[in-house]
Protein backbone atom coordinates (compact mmCIF):
# COMPACT_ATOMS: atom_id res chain seq x y z
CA UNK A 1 0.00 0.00 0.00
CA UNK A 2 2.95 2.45 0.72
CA UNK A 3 4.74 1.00 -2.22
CA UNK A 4 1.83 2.06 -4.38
CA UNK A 5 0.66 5.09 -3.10
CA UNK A 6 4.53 6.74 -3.49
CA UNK A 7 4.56 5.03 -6.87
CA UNK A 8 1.45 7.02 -7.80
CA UNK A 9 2.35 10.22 -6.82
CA UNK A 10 5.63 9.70 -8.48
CA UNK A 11 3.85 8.65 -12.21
CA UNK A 12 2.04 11.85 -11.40
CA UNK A 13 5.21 14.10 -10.64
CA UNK A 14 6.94 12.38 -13.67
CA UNK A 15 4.14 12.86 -16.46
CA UNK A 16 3.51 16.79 -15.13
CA UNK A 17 7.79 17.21 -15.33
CA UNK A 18 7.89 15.61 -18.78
CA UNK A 19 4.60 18.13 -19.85
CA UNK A 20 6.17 20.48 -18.59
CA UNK A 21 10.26 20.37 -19.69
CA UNK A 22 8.42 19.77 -23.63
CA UNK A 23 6.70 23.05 -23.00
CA UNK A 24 9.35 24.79 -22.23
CA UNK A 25 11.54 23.74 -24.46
CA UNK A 26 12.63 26.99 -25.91
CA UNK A 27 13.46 28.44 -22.87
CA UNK A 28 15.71 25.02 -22.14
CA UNK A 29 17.49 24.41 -25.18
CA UNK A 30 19.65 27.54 -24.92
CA UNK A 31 20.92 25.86 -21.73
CA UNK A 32 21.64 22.30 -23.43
CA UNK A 33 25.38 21.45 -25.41
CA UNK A 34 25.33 18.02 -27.10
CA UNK A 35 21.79 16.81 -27.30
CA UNK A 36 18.21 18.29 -28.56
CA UNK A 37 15.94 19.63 -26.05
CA UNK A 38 13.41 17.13 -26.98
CA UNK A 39 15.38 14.14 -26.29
CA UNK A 40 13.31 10.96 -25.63
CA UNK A 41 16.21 9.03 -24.83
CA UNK A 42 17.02 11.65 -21.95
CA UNK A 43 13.35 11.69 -21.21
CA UNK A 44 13.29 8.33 -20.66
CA UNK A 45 16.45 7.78 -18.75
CA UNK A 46 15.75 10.50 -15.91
CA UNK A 47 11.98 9.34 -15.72
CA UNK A 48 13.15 5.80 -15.23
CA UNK A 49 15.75 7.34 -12.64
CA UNK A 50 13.55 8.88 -10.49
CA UNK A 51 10.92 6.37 -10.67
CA UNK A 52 13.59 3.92 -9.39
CA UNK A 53 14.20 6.39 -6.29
CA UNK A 54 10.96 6.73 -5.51
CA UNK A 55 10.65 2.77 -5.49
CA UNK A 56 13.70 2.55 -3.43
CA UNK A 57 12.66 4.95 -0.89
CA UNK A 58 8.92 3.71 -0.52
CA UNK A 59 10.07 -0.06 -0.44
CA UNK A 60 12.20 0.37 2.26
CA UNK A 61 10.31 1.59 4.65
CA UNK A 62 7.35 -0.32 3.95
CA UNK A 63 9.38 -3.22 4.13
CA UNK A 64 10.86 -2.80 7.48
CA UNK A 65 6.98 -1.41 8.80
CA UNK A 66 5.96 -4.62 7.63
């Protein structure tokens, strides 16, 4: 139940970022060197990053409550 309800809120932090960095992408790809501001691959990777944190630091705690 932890494990899920982190995970949700997480899904929902990481769909409003992503909306949000590809609206502003303008504004952001005056600040990048080397790759486009609309990216996937980049995307991807630091979506999948933080959804990994999030899993790590919901688990944990659930697991030892548990």
């Amino acid at each position: 139940m932890v494990v899920r309800q982190g995970m949700v809120v997480s899904a929902g932090g990481v769909i409003l970022g992503v909306l949000g960095a590809v609206a502003a992408t303008r504004l952001i790809s005056s600040w990048l060197y080397g790759i486009e501001a609309t990216d996937p691959v980049t995307f991807a990777g630091v979506s999948l990053v933080l959804v990994g944190i999030t899993l790590l630091a919901t688990y944990v705690p659930a697991r030892r409550a548990a």
